[in-house]
C-alpha atoms as a PDB file:
ATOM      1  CA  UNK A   1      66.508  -3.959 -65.524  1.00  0.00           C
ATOM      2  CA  UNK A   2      64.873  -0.919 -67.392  1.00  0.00           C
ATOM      3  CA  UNK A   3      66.761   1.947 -65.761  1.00  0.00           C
ATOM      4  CA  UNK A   4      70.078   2.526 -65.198  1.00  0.00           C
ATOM      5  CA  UNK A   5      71.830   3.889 -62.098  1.00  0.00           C
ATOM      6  CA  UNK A   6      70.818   7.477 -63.034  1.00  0.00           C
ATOM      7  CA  UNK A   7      67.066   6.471 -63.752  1.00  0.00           C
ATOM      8  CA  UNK A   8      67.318   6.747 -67.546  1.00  0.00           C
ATOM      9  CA  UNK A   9      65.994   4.286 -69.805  1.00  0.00           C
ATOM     10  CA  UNK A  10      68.573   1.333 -70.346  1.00  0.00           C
ATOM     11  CA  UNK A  11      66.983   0.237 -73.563  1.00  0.00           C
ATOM     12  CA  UNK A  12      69.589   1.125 -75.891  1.00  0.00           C
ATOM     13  CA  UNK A  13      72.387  -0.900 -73.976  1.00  0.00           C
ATOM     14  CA  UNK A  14      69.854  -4.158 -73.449  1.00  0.00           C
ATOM     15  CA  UNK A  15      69.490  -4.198 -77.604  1.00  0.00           C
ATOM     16  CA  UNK A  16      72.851  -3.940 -77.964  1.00  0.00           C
ATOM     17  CA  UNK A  17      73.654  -6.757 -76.060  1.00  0.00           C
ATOM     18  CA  UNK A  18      70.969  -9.095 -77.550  1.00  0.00           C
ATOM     19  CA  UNK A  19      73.026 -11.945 -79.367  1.00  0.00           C
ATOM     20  CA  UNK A  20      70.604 -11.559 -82.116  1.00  0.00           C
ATOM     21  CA  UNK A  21      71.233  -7.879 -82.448  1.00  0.00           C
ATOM     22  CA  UNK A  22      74.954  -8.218 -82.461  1.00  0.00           C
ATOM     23  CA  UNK A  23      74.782 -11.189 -85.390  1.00  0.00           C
ATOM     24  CA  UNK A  24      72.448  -8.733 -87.510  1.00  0.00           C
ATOM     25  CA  UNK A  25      74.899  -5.811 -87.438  1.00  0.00           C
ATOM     26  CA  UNK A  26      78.023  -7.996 -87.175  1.00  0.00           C
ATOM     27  CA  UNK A  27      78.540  -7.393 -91.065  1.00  0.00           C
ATOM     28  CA  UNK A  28      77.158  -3.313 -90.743  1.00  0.00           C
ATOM     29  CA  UNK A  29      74.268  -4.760 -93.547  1.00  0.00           C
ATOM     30  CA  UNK A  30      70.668  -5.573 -92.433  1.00  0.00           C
ATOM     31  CA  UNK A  31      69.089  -7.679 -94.709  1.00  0.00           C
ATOM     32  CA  UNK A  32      65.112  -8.383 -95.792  1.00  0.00           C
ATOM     33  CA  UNK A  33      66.176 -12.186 -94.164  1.00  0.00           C
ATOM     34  CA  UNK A  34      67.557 -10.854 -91.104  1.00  0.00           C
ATOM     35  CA  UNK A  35      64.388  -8.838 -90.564  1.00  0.00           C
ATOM     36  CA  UNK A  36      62.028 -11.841 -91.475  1.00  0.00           C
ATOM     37  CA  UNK A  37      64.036 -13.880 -88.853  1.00  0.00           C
ATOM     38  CA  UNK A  38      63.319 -10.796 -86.170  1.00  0.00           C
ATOM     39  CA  UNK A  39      59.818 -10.601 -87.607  1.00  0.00           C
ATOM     40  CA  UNK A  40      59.265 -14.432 -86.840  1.00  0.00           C
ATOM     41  CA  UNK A  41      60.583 -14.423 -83.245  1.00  0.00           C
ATOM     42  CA  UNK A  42      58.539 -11.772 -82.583  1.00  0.00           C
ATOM     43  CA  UNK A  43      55.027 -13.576 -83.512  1.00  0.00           C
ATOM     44  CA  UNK A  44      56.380 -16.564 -81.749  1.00  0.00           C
ATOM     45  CA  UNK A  45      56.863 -14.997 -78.883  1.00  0.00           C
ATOM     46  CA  UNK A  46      53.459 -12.819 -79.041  1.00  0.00           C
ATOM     47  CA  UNK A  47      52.091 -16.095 -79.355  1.00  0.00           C
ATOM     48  CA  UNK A  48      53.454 -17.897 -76.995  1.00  0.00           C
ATOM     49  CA  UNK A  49      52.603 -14.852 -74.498  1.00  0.00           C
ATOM     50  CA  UNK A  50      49.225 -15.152 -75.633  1.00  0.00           C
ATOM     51  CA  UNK A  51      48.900 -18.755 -75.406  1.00  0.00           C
ATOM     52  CA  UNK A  52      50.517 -19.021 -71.452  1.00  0.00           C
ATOM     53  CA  UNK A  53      49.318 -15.392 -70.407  1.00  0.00           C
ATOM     54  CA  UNK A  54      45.315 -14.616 -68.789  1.00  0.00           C
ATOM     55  CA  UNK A  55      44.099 -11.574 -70.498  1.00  0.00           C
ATOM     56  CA  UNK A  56      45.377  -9.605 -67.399  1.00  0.00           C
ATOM     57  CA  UNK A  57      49.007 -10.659 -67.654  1.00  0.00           C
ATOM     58  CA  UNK A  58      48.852  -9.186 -71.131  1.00  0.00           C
ATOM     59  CA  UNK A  59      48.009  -6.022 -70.460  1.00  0.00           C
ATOM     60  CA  UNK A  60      50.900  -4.179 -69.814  1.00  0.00           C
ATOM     61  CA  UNK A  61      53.165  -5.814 -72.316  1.00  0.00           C
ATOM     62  CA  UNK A  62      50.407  -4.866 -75.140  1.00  0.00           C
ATOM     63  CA  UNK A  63      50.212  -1.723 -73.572  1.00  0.00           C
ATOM     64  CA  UNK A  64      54.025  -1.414 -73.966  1.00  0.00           C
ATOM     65  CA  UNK A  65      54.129  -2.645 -77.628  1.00  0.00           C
ATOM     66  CA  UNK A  66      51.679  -0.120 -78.892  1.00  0.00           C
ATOM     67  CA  UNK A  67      53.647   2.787 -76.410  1.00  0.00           C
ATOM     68  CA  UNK A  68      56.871   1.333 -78.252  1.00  0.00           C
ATOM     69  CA  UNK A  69      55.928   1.044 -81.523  1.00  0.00           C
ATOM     70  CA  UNK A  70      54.014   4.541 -81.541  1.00  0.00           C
ATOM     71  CA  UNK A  71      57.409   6.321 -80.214  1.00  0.00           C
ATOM     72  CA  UNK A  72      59.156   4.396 -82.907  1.00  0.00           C
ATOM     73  CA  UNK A  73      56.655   5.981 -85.896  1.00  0.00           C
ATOM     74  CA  UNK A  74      57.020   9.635 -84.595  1.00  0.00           C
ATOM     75  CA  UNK A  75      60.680   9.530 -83.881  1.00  0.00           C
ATOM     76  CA  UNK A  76      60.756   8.586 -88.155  1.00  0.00           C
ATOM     77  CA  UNK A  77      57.984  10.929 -88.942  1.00  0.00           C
ATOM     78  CA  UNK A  78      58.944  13.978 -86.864  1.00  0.00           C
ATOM     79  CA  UNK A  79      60.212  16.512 -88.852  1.00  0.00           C
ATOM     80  CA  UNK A  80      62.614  19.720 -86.952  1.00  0.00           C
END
C-alpha cells in the first residue's frame, strides 16, 4: 500500500490515481474552488477521524500529517 515492489514510497502514484486529483488537473488549472473543495474534505475527514478514533488510534496519522506537511514546507523553502 505505501511501498512499491522496490521499497520506495508509492505516494506519488496513489495521488495520481485519486478521482479527485485527476478532476482537479483534468483542465491543467487549479483553482481557489478546487482547493476549498480539497480543503473541506480534509477537515471532514480530520473530523470524522477524531470523532470515531480513541486518542491512541490518532496518533500515528497526526504524527504523519505534521511529518507530511513539514516535508512539504522544506521541499518549497529549500533553496540549492
Amino acid at each position: 500500500m505505501f511501498f512499491n515492489e522496490q521499497g520506495m514510497l508509492n505516494l506519488d502514484e496513489a495521488v495520481m490515481n485519486q478521482p479527485t486529483f485527476k478532476k482537479i488537473m483534468e483542465d491543467g488549472i487549479v483553482t481557489e474552488q478546487e482547493i476549498k473543495e480539497q480543503s473541506e474534505r480534509i477537515v471532514s475527514i480530520l473530523k470524522s477521524m477524531e470523532k470515531n478514533y480513541t486518542e491512541e488510534q490518532q496518533r500515528e496519522p497526526v504524527c504523519y500529517l505534521q511529518r507530511a506537511n513539514i516535508m512539504h514546507y522544506s521541499h518549497y523553502t529549500f533553496k540549492k
